[in-house]
C-alpha atoms as a PDB file:
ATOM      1  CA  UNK A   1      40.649  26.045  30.268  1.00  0.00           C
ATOM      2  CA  UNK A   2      38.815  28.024  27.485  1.00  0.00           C
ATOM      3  CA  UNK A   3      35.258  28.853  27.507  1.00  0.00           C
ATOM      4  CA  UNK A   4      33.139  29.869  25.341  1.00  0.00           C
ATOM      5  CA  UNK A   5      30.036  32.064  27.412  1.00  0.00           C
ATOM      6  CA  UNK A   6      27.949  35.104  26.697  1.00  0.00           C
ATOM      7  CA  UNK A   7      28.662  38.720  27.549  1.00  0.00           C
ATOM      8  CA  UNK A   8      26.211  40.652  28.520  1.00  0.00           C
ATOM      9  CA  UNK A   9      26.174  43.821  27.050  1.00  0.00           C
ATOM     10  CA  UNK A  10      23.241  46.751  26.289  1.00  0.00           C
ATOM     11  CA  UNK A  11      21.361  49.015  28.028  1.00  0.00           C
ATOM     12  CA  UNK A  12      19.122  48.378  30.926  1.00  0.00           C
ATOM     13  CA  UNK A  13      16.184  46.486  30.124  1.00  0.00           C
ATOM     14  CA  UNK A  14      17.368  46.235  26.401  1.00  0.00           C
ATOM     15  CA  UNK A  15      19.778  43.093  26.806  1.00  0.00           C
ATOM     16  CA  UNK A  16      22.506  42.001  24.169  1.00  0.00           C
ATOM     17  CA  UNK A  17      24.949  39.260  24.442  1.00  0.00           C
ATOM     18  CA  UNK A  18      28.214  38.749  22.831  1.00  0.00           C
ATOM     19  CA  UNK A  19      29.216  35.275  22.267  1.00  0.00           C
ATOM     20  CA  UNK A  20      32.885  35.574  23.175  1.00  0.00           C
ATOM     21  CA  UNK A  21      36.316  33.151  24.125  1.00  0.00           C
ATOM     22  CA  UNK A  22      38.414  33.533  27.193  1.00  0.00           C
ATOM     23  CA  UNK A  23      39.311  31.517  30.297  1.00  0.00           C
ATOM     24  CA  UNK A  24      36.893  30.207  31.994  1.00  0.00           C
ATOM     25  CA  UNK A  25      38.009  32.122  35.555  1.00  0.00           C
ATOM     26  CA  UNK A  26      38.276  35.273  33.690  1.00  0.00           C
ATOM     27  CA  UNK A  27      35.700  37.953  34.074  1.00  0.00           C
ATOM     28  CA  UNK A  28      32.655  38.176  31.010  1.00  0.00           C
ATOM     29  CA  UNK A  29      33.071  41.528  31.142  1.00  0.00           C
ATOM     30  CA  UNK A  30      36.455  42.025  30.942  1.00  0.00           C
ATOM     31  CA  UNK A  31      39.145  41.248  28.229  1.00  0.00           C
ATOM     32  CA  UNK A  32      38.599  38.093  26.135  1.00  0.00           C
ATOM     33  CA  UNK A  33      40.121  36.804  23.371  1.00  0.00           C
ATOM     34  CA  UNK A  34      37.770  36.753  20.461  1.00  0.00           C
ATOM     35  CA  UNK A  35      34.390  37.869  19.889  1.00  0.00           C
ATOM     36  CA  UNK A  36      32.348  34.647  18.058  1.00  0.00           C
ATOM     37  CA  UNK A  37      28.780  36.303  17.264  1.00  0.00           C
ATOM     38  CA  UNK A  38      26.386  38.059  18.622  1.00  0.00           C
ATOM     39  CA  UNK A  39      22.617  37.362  20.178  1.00  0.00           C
ATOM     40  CA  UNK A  40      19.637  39.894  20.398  1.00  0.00           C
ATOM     41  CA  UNK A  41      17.166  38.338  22.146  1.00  0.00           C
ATOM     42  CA  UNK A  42      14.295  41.259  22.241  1.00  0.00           C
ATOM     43  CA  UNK A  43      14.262  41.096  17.737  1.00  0.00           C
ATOM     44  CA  UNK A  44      15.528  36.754  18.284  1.00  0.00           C
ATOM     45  CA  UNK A  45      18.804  38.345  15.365  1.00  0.00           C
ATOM     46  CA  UNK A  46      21.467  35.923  16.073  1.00  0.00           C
ATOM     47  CA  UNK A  47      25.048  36.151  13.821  1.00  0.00           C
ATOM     48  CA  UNK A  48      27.388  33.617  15.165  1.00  0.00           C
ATOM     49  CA  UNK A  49      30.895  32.764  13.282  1.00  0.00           C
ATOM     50  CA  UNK A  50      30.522  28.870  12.717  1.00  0.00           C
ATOM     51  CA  UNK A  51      33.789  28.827  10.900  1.00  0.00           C
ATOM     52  CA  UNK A  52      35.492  30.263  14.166  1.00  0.00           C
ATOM     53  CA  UNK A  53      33.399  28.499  16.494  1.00  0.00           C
ATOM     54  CA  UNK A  54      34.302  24.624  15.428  1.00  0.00           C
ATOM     55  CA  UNK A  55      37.876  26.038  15.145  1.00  0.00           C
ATOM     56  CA  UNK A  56      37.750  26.849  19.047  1.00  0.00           C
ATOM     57  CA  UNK A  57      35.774  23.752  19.667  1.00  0.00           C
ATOM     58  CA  UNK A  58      38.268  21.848  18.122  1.00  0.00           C
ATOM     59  CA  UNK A  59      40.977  23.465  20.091  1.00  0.00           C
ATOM     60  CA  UNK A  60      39.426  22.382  23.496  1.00  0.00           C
ATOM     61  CA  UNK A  61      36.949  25.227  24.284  1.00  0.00           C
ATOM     62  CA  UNK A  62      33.782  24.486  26.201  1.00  0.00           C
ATOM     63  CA  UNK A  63      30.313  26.321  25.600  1.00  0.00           C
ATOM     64  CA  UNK A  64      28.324  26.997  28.765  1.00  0.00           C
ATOM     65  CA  UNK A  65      25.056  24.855  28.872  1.00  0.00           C
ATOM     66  CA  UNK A  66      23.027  27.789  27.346  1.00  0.00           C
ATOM     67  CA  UNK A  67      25.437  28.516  24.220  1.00  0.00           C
ATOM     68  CA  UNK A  68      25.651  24.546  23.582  1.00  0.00           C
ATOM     69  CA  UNK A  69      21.948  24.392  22.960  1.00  0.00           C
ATOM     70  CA  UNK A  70      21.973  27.674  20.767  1.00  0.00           C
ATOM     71  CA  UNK A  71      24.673  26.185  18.578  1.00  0.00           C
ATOM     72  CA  UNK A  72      22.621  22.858  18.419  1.00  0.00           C
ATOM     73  CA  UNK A  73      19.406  24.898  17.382  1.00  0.00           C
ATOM     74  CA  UNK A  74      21.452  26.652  14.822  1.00  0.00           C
ATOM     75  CA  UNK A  75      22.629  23.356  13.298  1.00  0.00           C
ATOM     76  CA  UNK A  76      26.676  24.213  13.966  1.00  0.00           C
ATOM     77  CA  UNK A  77      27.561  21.142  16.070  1.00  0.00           C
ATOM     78  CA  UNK A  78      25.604  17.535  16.129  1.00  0.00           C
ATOM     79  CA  UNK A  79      24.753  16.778  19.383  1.00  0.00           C
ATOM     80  CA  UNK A  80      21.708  16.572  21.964  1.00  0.00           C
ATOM     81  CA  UNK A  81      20.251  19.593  23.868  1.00  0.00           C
ATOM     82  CA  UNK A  82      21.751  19.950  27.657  1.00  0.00           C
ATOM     83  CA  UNK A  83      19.930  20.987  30.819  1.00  0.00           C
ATOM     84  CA  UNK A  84      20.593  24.960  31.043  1.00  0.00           C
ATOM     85  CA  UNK A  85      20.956  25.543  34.912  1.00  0.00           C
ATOM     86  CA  UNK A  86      21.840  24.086  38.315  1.00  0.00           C
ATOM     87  CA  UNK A  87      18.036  22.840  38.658  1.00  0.00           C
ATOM     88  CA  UNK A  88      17.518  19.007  37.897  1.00  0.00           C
ATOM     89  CA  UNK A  89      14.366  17.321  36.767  1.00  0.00           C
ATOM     90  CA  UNK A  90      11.602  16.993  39.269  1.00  0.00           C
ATOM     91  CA  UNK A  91      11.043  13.594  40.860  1.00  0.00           C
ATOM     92  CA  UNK A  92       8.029  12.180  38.089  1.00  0.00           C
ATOM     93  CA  UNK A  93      10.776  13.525  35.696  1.00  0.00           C
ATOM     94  CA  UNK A  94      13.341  10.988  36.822  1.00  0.00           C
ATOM     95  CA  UNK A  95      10.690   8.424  37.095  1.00  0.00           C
ATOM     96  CA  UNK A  96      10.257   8.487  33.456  1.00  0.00           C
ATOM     97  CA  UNK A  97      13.633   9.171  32.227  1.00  0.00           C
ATOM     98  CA  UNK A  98      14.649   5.834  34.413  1.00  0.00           C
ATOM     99  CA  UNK A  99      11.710   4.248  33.365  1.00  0.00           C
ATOM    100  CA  UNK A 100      12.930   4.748  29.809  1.00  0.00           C
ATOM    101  CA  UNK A 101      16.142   3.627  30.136  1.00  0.00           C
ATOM    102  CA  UNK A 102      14.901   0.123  31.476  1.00  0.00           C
ATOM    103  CA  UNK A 103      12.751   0.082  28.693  1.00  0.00           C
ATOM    104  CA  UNK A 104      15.406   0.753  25.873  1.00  0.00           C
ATOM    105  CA  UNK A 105      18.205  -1.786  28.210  1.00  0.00           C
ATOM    106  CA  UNK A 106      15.091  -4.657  27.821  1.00  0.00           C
ATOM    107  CA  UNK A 107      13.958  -3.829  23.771  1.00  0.00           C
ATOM    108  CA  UNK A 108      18.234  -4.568  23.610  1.00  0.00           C
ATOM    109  CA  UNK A 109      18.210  -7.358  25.290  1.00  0.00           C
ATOM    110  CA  UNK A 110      14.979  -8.713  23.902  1.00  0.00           C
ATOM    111  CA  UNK A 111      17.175  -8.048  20.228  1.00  0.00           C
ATOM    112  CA  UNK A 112      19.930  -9.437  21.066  1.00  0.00           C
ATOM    113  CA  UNK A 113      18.471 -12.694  22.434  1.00  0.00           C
ATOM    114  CA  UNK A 114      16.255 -12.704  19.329  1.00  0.00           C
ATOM    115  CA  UNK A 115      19.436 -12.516  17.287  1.00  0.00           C
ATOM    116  CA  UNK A 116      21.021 -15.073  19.103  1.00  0.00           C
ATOM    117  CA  UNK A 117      17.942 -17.763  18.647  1.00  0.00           C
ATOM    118  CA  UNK A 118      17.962 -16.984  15.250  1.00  0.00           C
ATOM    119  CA  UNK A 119      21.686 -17.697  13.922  1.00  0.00           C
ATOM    120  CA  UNK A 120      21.331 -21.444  15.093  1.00  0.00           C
ATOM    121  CA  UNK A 121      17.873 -22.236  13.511  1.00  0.00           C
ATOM    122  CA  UNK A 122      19.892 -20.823  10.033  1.00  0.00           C
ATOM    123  CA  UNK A 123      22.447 -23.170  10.918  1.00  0.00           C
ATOM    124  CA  UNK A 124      19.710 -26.154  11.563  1.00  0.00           C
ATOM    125  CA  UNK A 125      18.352 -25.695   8.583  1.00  0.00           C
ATOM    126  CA  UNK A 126      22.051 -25.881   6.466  1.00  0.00           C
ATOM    127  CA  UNK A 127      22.570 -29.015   8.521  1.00  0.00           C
ATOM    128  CA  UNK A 128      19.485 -30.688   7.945  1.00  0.00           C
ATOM    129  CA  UNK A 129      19.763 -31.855   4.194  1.00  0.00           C
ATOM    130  CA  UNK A 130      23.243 -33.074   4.778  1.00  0.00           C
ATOM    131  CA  UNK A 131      21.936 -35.117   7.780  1.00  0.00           C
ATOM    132  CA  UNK A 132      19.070 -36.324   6.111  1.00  0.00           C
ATOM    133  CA  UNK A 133      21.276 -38.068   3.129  1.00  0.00           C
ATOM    134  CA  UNK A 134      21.016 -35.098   0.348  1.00  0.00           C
ATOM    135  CA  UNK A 135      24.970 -35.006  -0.424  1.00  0.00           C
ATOM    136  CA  UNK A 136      23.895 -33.295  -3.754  1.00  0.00           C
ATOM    137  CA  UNK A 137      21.874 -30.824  -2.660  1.00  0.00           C
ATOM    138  CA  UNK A 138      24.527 -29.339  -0.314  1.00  0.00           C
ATOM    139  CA  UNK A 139      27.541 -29.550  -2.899  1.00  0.00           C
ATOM    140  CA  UNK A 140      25.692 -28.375  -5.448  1.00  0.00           C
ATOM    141  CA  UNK A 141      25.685 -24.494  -3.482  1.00  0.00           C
ATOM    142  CA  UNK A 142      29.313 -25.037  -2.593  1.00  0.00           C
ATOM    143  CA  UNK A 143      30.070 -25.659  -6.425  1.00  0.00           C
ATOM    144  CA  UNK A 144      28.496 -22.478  -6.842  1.00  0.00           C
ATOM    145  CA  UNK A 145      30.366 -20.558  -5.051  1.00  0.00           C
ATOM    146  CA  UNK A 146      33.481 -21.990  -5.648  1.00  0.00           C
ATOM    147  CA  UNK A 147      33.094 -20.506  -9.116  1.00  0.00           C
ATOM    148  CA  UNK A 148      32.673 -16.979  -7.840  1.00  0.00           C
ATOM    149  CA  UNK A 149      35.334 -14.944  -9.414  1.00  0.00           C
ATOM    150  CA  UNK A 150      35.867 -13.336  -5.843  1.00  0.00           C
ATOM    151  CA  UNK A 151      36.837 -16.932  -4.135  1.00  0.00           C
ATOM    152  CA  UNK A 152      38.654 -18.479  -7.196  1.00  0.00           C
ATOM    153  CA  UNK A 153      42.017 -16.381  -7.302  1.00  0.00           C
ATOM    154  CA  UNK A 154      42.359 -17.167  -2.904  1.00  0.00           C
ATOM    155  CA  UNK A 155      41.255 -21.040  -3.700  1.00  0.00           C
ATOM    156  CA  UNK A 156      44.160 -21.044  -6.452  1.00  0.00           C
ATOM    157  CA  UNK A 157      46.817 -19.474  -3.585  1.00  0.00           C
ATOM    158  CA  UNK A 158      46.057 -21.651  -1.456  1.00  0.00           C
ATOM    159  CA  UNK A 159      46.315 -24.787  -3.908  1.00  0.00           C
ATOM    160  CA  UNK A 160      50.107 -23.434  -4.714  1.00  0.00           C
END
């Protein structure tokens, strides 16, 4: 499996990375198969190859956690931010995130029911003048559209 990780690479105390390809067992520091960009993080100069990148993307290639969210930042793939590390949230963290979740599963389901309770009151209210005796009032719309250009040449095919 490809990867797509940083390399680190500088002197001591003066860190650079090189945004590189190779398997994902392989050694950073040893051979890989093509360099992508480059990150400076003591002047923040980043040069990345987006042209390249989607191309290995595309291919299969996985960026670590910490080169996903740099290519998010810079705007090269469309996608949310991922949690760099092993660590997880702390336990309020989860609270809320779960607490969120029920929220946005109940504002669904409070749409979807409102949804629902509103398709048969339209439907009541089509019925209603045909039930109450007002044959005119209801063909009069379906005469209408009858004469759409759209609906005439599929009223006429099924005539024949």
């Amino acid at each position: 499996m490809l990867s797509i990780r940083f390399s680190r690479k500088g002197k001591k105390k003066s860190p650079m990375y090189s945004i590189i390809v190779l398997e994902k067992s392989k050694d950073p520091w040893g051979d890989y198969i093509e360099k992508l960009g480059t990150v400076n993080p003591g002047t923040k100069a980043v040069e990345l190859n987006a042209e390249r990148i989607k191309y290995w993307i595309g291919i299969g290639a996985q960026p670590t956690a910490t080169v996903h969210n740099l290519l998010v930042t810079k705007g090269i793939i469309e996608a949310d931010k991922v949690r760099a590390g092993k660590s997880q949230p702390g336990k309020k963290r989860q609270a809320e995130i779960a607490e969120a979740k029920k929220a946005e599963s109940a504002a669904a389901e409070a749409k979807a029911k409102a949804e629902a309770e509103a398709a048969p009151a339209v439907e009541e209210a089509v019925e209603t003048p045909a039930e109450s005796g007002a044959a005119e009032a209801v063909e009069a719309p379906v005469e209408s559209v009858a004469t759409d250009a759209a609906e005439a040449p599929v009223e006429e095919a099924k005539t024949e």
